[in-house]
C-alpha atoms as a PDB file:
ATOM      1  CA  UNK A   1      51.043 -27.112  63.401  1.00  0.00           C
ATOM      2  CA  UNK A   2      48.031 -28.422  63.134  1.00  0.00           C
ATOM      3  CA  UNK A   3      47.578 -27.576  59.307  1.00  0.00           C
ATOM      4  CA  UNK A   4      50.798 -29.092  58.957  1.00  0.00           C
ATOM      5  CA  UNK A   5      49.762 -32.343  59.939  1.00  0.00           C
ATOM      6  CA  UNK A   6      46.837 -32.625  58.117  1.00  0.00           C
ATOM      7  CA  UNK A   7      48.855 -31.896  55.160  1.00  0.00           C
ATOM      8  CA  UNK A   8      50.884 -34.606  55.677  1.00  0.00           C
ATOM      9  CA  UNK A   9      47.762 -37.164  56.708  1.00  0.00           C
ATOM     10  CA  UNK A  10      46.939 -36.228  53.095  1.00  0.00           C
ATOM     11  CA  UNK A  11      49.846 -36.420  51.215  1.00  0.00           C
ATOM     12  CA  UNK A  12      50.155 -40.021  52.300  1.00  0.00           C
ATOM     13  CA  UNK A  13      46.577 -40.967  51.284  1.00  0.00           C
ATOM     14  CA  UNK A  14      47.628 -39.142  48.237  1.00  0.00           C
ATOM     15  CA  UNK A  15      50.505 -41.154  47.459  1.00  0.00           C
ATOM     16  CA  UNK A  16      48.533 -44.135  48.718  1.00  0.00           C
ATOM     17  CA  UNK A  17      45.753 -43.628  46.339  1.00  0.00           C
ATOM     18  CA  UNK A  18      47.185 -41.540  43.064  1.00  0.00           C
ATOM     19  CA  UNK A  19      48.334 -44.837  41.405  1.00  0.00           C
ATOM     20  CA  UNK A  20      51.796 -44.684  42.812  1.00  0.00           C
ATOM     21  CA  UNK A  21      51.480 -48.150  43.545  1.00  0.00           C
ATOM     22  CA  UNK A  22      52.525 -49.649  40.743  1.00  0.00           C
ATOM     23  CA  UNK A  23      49.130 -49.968  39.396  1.00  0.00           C
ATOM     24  CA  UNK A  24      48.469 -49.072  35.751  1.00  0.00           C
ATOM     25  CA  UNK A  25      47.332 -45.824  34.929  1.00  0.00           C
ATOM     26  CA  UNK A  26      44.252 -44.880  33.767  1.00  0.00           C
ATOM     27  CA  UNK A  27      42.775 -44.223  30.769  1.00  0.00           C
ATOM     28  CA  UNK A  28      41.917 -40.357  29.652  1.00  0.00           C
ATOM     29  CA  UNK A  29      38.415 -39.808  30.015  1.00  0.00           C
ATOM     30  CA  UNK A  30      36.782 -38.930  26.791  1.00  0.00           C
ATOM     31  CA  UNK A  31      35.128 -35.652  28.975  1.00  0.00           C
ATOM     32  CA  UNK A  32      38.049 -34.300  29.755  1.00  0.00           C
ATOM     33  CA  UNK A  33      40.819 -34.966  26.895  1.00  0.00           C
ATOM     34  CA  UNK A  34      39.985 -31.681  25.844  1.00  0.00           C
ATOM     35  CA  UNK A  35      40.741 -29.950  28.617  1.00  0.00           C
ATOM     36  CA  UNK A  36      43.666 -28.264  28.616  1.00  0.00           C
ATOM     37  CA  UNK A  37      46.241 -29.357  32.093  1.00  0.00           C
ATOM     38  CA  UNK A  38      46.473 -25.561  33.146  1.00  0.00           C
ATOM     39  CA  UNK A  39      42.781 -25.682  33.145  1.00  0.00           C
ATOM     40  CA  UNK A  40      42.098 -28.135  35.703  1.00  0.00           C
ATOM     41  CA  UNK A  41      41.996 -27.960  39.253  1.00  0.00           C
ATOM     42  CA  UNK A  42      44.860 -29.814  40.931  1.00  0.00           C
ATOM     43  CA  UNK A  43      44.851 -30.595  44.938  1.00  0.00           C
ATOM     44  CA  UNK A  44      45.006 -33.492  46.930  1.00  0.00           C
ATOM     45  CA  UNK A  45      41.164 -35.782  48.432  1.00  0.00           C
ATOM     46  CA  UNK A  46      40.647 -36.444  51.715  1.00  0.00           C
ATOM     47  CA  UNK A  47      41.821 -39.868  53.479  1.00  0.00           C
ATOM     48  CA  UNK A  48      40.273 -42.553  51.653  1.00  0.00           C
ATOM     49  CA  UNK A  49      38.405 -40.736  49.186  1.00  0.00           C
ATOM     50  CA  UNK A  50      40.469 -41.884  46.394  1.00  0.00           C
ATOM     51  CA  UNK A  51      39.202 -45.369  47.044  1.00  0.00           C
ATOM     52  CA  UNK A  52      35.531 -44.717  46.498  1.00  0.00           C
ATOM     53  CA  UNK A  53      35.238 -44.622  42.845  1.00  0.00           C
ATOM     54  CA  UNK A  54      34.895 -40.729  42.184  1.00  0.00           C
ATOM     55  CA  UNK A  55      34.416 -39.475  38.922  1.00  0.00           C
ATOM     56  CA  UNK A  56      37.048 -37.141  37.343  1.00  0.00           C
ATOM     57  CA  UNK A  57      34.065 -34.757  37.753  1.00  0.00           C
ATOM     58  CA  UNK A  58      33.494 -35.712  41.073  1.00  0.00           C
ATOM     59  CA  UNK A  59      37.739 -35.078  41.871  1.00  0.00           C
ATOM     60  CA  UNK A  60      37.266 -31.704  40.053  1.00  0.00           C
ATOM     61  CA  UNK A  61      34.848 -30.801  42.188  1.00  0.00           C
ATOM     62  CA  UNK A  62      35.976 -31.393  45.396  1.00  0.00           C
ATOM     63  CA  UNK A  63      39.199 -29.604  44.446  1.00  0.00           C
ATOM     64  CA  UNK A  64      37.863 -26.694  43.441  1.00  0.00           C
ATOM     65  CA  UNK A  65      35.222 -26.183  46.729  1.00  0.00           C
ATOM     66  CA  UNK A  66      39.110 -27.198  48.545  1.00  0.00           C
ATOM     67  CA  UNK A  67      40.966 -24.484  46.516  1.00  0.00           C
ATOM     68  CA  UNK A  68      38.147 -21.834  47.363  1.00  0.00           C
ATOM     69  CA  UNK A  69      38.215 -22.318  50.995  1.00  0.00           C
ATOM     70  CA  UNK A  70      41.774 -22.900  51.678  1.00  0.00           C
ATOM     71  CA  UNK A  71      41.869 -18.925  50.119  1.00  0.00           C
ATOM     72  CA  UNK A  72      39.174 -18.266  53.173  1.00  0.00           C
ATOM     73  CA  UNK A  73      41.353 -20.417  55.463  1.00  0.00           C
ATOM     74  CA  UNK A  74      44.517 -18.870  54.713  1.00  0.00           C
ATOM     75  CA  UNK A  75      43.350 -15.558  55.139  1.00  0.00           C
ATOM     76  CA  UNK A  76      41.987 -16.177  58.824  1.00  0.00           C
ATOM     77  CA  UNK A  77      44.817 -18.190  59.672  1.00  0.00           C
ATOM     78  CA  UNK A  78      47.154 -15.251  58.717  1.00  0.00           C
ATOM     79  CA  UNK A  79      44.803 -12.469  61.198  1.00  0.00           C
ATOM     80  CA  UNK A  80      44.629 -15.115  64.044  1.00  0.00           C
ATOM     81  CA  UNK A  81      48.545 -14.890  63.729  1.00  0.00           C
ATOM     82  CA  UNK A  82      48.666 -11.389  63.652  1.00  0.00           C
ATOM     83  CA  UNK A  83      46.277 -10.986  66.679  1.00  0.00           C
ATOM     84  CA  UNK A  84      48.301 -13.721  68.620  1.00  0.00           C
ATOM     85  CA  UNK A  85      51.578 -11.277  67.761  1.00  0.00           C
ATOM     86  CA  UNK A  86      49.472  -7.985  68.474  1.00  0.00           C
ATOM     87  CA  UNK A  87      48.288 -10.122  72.278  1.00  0.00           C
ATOM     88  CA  UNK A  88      51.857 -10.813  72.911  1.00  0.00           C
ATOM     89  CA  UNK A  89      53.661  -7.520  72.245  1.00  0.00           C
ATOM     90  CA  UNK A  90      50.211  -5.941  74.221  1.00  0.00           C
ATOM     91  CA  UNK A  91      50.811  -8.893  77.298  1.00  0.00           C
ATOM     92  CA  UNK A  92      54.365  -7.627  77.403  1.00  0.00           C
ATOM     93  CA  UNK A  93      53.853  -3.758  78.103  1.00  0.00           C
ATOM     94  CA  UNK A  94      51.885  -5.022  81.202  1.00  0.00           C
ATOM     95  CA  UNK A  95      55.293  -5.905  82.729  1.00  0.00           C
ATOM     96  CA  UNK A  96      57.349  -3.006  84.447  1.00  0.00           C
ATOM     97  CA  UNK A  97      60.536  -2.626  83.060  1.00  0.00           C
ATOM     98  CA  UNK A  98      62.425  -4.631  85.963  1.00  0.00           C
ATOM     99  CA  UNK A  99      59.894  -7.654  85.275  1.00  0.00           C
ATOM    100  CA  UNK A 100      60.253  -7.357  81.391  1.00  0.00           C
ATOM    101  CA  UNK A 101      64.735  -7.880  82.113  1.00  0.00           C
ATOM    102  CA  UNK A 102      63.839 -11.189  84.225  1.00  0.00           C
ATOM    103  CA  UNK A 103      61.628 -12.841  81.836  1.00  0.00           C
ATOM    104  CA  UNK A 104      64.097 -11.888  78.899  1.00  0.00           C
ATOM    105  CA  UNK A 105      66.439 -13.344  81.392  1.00  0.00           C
ATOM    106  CA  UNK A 106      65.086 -16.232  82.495  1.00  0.00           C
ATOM    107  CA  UNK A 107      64.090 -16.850  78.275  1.00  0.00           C
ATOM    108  CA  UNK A 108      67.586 -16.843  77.222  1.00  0.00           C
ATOM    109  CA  UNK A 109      68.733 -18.865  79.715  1.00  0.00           C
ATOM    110  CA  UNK A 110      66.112 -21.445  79.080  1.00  0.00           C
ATOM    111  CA  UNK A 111      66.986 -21.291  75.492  1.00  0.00           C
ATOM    112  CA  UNK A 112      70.795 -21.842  76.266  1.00  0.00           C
ATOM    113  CA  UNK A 113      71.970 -18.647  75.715  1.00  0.00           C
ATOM    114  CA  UNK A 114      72.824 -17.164  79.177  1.00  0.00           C
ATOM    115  CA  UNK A 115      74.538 -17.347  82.250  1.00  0.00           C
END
């Protein structure tokens, strides 16, 4: 949820700051012309970082060190998931089985599925 939000915090500086504005667009940098688009890095700055001037170099950069540990992020974000599954299904067996039918119970009804 969290990550979800900050995604969206960003994609609105994004939009706010990636000439979407009606501004003109900048001229190719003579550094980078040569690059070819598949090449680059591609990702989204922090709030407010689009207004402080970086370089294209400078944007590069930061999207790259971003792309390498959102791949760090991801992964431990996918085994605190897992763990959080593994602690549920673990939490349940603690429950006899008469315990385990109310809470099932008492789940579907507060989901609006039962009697």
């Amino acid at each position: 949820m969290r990550r979800a939000l900050l995604v969206g915090a960003f994609s609105l500086a994004f939009v706010a700051t990636t000439g979407l504005s009606g501004q003109e667009p900048k001229p190719q940098d003579p550094k980078t012309k040569d690059v070819k688009p598949d090449m680059r890095f591609k990702g989204q700055l922090p709030s407010y970082w689009g207004m402080i001037g970086l370089t294209d170099d400078q944007r590069e950069k930061v999207y790259a060190l971003q792309a390498k540990y959102n791949q760090d992020i991801d992964k431990l974000e996918k085994q605190i998931k897992d763990m959080k599954e593994k602690m549920s299904k673990e939490r349940f067996e603690v429950l006899s089985a008469e315990q385990k039918t109310a809470l099932e119970d008492i789940i579907r009804k507060k989901a609006g599925g039962g009697k």
